[in-house]
N, C-alpha and C. Protein backbone atom coordinates (compact mmCIF):
# COMPACT_ATOMS: atom_id res chain seq x y z
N UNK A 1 0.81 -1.20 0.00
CA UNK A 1 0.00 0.00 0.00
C UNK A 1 0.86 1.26 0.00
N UNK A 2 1.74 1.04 0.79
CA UNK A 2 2.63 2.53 0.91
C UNK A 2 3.28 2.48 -1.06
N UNK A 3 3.69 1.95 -1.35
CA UNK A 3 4.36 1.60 -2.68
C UNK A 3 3.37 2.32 -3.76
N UNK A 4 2.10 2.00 -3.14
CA UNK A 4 0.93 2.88 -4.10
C UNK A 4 0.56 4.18 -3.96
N UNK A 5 1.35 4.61 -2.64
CA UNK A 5 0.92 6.25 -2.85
C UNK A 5 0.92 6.72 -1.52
N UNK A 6 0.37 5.64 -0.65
CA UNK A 6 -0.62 6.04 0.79
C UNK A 6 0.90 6.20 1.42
N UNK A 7 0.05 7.39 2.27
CA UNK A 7 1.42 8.40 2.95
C UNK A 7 1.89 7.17 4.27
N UNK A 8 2.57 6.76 5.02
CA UNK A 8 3.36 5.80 6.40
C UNK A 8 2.44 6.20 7.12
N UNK A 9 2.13 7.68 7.67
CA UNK A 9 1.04 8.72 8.37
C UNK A 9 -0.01 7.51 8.52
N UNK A 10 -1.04 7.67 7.44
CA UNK A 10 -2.39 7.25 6.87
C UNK A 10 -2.28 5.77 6.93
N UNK A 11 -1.22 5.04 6.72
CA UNK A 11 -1.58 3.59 7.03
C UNK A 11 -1.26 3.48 9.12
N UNK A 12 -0.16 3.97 9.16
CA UNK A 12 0.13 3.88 11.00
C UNK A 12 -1.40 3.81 11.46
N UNK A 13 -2.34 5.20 11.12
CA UNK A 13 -3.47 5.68 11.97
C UNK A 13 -4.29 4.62 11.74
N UNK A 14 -4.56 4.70 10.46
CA UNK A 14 -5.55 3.26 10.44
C UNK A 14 -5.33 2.01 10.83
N UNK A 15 -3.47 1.29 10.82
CA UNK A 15 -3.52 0.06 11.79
C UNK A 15 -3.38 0.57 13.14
N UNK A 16 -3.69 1.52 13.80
CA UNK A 16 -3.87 1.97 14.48
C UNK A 16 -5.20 2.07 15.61
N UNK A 17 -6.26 2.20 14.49
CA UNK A 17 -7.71 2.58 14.50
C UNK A 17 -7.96 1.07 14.64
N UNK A 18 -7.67 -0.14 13.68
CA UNK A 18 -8.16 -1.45 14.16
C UNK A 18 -7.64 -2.65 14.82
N UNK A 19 -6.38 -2.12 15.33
CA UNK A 19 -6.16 -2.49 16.67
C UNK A 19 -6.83 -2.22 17.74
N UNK A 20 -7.17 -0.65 17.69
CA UNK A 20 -7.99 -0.31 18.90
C UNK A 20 -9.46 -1.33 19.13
N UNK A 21 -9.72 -1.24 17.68
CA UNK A 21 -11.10 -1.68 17.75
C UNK A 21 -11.28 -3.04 17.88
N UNK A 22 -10.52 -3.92 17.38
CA UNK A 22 -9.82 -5.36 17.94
C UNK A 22 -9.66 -5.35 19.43
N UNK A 23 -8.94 -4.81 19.95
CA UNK A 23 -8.56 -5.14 21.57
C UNK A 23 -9.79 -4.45 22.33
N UNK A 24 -10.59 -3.47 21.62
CA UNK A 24 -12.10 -3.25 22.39
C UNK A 24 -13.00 -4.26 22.12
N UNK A 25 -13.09 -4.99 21.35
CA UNK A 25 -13.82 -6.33 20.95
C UNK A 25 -13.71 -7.68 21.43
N UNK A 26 -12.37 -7.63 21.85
CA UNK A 26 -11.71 -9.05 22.74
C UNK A 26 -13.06 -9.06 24.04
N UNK A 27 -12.55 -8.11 24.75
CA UNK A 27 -13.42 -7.74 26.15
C UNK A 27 -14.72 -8.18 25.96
N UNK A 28 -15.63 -7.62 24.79
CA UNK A 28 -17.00 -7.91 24.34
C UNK A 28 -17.10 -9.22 23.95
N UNK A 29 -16.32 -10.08 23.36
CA UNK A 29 -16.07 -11.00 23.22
C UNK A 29 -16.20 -11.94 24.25
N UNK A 30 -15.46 -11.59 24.90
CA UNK A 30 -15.17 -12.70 26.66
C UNK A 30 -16.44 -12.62 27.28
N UNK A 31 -17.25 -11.36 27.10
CA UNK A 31 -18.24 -11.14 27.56
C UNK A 31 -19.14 -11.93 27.17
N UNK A 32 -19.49 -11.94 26.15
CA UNK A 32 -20.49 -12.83 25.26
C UNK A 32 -20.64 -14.11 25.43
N UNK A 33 -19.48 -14.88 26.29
CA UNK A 33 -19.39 -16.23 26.02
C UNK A 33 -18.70 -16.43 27.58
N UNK A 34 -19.09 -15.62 28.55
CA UNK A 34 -19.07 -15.76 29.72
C UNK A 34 -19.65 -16.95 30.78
N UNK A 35 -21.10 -17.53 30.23
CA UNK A 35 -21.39 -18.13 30.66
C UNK A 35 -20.41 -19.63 30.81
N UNK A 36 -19.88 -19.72 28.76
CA UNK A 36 -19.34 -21.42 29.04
C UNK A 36 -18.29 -21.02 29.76
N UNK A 37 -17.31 -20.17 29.40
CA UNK A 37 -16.35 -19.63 30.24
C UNK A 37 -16.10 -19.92 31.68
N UNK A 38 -17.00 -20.00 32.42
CA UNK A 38 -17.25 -19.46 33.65
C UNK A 38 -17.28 -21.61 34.08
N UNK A 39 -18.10 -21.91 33.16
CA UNK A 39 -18.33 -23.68 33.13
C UNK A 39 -17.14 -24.12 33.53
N UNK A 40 -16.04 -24.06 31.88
CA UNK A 40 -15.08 -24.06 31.56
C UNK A 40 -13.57 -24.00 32.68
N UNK A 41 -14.10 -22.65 33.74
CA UNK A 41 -12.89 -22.45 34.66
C UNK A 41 -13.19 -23.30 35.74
N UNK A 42 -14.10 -23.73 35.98
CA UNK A 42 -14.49 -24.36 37.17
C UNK A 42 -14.52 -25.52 37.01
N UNK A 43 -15.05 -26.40 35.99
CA UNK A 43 -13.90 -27.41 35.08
C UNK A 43 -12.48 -27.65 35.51
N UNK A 44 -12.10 -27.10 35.18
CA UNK A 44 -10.71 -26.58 35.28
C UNK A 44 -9.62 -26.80 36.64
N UNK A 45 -10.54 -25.99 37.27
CA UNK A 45 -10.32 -25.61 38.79
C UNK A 45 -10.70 -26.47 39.43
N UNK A 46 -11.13 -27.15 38.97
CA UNK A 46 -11.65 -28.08 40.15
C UNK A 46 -10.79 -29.44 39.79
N UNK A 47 -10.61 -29.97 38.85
CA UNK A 47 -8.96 -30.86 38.49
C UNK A 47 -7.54 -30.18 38.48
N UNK A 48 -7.43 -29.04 38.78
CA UNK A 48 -6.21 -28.21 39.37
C UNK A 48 -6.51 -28.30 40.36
N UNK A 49 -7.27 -28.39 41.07
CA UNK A 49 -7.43 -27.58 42.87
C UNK A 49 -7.07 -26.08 42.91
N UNK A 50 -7.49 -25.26 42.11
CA UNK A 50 -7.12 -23.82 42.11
C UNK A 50 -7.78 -22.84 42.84
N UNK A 51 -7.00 -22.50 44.56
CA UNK A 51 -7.52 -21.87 45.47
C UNK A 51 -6.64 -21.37 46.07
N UNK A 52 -5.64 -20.77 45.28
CA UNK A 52 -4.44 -20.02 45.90
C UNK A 52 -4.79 -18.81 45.80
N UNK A 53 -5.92 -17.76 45.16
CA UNK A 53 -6.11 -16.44 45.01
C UNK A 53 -5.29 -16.26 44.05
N UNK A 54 -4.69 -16.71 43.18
CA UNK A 54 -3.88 -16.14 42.16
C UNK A 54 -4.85 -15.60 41.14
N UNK A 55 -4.39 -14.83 40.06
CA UNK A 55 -4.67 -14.24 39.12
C UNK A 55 -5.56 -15.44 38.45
N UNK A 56 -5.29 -16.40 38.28
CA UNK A 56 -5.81 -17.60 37.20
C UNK A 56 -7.07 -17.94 38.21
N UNK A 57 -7.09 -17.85 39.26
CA UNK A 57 -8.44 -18.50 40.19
C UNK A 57 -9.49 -17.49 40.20
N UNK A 58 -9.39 -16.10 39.76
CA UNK A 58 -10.35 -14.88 39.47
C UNK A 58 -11.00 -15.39 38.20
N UNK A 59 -12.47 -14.91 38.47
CA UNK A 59 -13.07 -14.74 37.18
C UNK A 59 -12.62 -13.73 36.15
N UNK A 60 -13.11 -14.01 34.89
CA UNK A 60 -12.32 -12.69 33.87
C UNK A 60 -12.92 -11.23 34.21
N UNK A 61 -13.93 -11.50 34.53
CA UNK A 61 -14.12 -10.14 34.77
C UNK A 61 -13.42 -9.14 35.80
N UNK A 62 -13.03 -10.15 36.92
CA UNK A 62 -11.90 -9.37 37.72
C UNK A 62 -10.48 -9.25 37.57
N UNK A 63 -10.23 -10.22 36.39
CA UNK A 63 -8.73 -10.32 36.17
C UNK A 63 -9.20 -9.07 34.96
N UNK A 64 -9.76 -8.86 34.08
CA UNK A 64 -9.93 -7.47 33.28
C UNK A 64 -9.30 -5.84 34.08
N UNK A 65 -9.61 -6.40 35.64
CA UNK A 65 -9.75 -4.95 36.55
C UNK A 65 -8.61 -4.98 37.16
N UNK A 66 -7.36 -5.58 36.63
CA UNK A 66 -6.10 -5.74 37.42
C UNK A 66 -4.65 -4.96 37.10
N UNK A 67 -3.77 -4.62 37.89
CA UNK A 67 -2.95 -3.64 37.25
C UNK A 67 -1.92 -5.07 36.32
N UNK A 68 -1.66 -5.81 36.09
CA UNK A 68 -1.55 -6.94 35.18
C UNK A 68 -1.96 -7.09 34.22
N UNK A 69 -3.67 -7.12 34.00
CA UNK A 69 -4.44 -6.83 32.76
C UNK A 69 -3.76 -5.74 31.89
N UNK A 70 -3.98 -4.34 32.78
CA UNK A 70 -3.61 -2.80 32.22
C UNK A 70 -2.03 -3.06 31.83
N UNK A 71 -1.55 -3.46 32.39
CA UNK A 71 -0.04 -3.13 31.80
C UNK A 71 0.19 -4.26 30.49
N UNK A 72 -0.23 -5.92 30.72
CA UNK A 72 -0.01 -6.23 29.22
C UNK A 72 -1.22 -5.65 28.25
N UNK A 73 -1.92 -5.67 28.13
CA UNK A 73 -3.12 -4.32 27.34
C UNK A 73 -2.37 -3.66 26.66
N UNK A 74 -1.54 -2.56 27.28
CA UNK A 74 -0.75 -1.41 27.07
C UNK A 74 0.41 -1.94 25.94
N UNK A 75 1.07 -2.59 26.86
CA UNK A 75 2.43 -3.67 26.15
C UNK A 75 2.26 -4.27 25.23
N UNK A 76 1.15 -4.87 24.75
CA UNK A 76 0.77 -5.55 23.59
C UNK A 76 0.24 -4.70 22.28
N UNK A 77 -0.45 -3.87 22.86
CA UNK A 77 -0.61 -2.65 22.15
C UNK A 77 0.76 -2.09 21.01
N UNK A 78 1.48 -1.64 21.69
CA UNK A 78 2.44 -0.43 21.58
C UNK A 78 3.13 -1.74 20.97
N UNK A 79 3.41 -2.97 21.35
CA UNK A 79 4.36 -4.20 21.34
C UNK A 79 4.39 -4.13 19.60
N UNK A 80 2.71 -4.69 19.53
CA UNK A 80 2.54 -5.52 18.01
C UNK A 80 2.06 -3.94 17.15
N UNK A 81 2.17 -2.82 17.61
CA UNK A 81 2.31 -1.77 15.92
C UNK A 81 3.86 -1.96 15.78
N UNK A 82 4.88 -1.49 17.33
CA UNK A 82 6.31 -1.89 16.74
C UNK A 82 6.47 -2.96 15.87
N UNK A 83 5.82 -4.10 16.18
CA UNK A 83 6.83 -5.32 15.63
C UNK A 83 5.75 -5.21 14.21
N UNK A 84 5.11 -5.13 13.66
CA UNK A 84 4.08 -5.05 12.42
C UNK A 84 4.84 -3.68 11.51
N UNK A 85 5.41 -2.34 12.24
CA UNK A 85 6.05 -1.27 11.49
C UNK A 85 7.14 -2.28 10.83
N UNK A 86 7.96 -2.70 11.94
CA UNK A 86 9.05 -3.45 11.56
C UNK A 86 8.92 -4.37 10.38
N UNK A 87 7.95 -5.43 10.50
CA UNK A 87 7.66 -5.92 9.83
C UNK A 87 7.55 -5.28 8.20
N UNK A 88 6.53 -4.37 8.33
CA UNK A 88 6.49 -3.75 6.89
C UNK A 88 7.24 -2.96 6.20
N UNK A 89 8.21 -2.46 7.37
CA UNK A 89 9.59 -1.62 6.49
C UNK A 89 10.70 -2.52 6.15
N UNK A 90 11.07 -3.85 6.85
CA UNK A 90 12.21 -4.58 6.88
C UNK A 90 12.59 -4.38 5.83
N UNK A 91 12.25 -4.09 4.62
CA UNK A 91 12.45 -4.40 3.32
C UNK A 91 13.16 -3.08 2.38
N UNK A 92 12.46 -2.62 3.26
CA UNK A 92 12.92 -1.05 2.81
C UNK A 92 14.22 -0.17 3.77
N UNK A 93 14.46 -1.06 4.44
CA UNK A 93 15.63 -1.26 5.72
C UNK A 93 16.71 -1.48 5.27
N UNK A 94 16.96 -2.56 4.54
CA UNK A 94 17.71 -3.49 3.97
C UNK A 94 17.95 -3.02 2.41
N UNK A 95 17.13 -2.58 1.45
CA UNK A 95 17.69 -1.25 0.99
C UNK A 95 18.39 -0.51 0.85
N UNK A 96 17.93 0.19 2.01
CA UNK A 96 19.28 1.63 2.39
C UNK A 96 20.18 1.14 2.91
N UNK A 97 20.07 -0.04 3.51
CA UNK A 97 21.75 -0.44 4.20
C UNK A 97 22.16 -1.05 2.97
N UNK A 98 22.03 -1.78 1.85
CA UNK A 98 22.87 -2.35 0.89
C UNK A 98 23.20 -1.50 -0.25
N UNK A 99 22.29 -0.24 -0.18
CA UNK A 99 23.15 0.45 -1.28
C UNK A 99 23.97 1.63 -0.39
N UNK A 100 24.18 1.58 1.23
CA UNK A 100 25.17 2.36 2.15
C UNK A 100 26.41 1.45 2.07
N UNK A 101 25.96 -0.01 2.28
CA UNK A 101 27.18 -0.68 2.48
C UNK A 101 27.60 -1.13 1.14
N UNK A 102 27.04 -0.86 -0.52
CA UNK A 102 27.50 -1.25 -2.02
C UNK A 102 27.25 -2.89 -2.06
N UNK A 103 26.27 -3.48 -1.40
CA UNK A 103 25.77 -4.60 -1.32
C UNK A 103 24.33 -5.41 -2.09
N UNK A 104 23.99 -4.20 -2.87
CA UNK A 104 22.62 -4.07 -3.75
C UNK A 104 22.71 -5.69 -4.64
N UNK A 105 23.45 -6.60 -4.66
CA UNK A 105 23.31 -7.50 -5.51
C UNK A 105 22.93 -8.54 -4.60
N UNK A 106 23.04 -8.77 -3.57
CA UNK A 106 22.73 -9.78 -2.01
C UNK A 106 21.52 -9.53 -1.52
N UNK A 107 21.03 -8.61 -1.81
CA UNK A 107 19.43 -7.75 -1.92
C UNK A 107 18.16 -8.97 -1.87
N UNK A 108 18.15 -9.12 -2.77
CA UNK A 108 17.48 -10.06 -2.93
C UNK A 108 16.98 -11.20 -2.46
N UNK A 109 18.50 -11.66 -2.16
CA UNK A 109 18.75 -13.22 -1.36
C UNK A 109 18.01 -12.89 0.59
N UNK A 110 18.59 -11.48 0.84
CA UNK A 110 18.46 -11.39 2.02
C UNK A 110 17.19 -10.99 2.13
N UNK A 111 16.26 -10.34 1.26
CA UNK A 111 14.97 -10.15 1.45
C UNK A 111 14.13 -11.38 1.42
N UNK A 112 14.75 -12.12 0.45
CA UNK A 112 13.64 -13.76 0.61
C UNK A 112 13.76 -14.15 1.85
N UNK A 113 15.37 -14.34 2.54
CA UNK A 113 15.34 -15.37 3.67
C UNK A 113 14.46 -14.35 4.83
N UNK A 114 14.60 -13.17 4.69
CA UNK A 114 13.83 -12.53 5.55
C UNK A 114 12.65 -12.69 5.88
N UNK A 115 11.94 -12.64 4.93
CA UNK A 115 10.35 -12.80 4.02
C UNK A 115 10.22 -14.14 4.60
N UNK A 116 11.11 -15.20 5.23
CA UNK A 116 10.39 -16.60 5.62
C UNK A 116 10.50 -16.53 7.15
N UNK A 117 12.08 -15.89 7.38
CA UNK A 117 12.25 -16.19 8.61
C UNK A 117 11.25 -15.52 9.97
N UNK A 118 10.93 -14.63 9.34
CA UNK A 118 10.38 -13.36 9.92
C UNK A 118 8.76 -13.89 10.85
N UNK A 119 8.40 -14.60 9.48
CA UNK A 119 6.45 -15.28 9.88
C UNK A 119 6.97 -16.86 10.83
N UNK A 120 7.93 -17.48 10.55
CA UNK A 120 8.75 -18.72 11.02
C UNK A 120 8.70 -18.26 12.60
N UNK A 121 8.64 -17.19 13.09
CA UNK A 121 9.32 -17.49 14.68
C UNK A 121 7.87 -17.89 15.32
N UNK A 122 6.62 -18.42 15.43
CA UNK A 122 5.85 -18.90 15.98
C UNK A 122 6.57 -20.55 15.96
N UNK A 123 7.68 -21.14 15.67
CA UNK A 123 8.51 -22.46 15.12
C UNK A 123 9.15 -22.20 16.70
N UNK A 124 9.50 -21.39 17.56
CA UNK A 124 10.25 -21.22 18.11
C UNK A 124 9.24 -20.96 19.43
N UNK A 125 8.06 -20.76 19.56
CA UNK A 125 7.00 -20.91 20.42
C UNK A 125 7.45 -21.95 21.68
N UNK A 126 7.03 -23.21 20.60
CA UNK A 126 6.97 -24.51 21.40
C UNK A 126 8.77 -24.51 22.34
N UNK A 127 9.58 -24.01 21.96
CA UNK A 127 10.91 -24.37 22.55
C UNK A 127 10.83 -23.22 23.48
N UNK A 128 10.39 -22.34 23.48
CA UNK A 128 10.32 -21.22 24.84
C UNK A 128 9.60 -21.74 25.89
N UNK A 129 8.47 -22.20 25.49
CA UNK A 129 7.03 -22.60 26.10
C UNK A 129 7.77 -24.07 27.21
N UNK A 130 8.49 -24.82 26.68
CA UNK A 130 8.96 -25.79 27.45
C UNK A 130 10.13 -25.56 28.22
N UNK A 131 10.91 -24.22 27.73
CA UNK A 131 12.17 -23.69 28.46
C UNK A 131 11.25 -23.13 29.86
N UNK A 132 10.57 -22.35 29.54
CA UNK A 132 9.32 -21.84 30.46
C UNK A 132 9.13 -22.78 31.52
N UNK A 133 8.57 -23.61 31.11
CA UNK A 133 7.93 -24.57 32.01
C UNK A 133 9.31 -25.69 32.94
N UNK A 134 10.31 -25.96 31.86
CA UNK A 134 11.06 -26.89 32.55
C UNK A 134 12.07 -25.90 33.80
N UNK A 135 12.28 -24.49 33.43
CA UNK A 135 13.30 -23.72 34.19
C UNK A 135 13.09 -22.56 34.68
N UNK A 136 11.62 -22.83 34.72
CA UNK A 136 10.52 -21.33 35.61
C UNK A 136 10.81 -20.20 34.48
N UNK A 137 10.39 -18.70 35.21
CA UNK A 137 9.86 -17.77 34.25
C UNK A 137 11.06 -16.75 35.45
């Protein structure tokens, strides 16, 4: 889109605008489907034994009202326009550094492997997720 005309400005605001309206919809969302939800945790909780007062033993509606909620909210926010800008300039990054560094013929090569490696790190999920779990947080 930027390539066609539209100013960096005018696309930022608008992925901007439906993020907002995405992460105001999650909430409405949870809402909507509160009831199985609610099934679901107690399910749950009740083959955990979950009665420590932690964050996970609250219903969503009170974990929504937590300074935890508010700060990843915030963080995720601000997180995924950084990493999505990034995403959509990488290319145009790599560019200006190969015709700074007289490298314009490697161009190419490094934009493909980019172009895979880039959507690839959900590959790398599962090996955090068990580092996580086997050696705490």
């Amino acid at each position: 889109l930027y390539n066609m005309g539209i100013p960096l400005s005018t696309l930022f605001w608008y992925y901007t605008a439906i993020g907002l309206v995405i992460f105001t919809l999650l909430p409405v969302a949870w809402w909507l489907n509160s009831a199985e939800m609610k099934q679901v945790r107690r399910a749950a909780a009740a083959r955990q034994d979950v009665t420590d007062g932690s964050l996970r033993s609250k219903p969503i509606s009170q974990q929504v009202r937590t300074l935890e909620f508010l700060a990843i909210f915030c963080f995720s926010t601000i997180q995924l326009t950084h990493s999505n800008l990034y995403i959509g300039s990488v290319n145009d990054v790599n560019a200006q550094l190969a015709k700074k560094t007289g490298s314009a013929d490697d161009l190419h090569f490094v934009n493909t492997v980019v172009s895979f490696v880039i959507p690839m790190g959900f590959v790398a999920v599962p090996a955090i997720t068990c580092s996580i779990r086997r050696f705490g947080n």
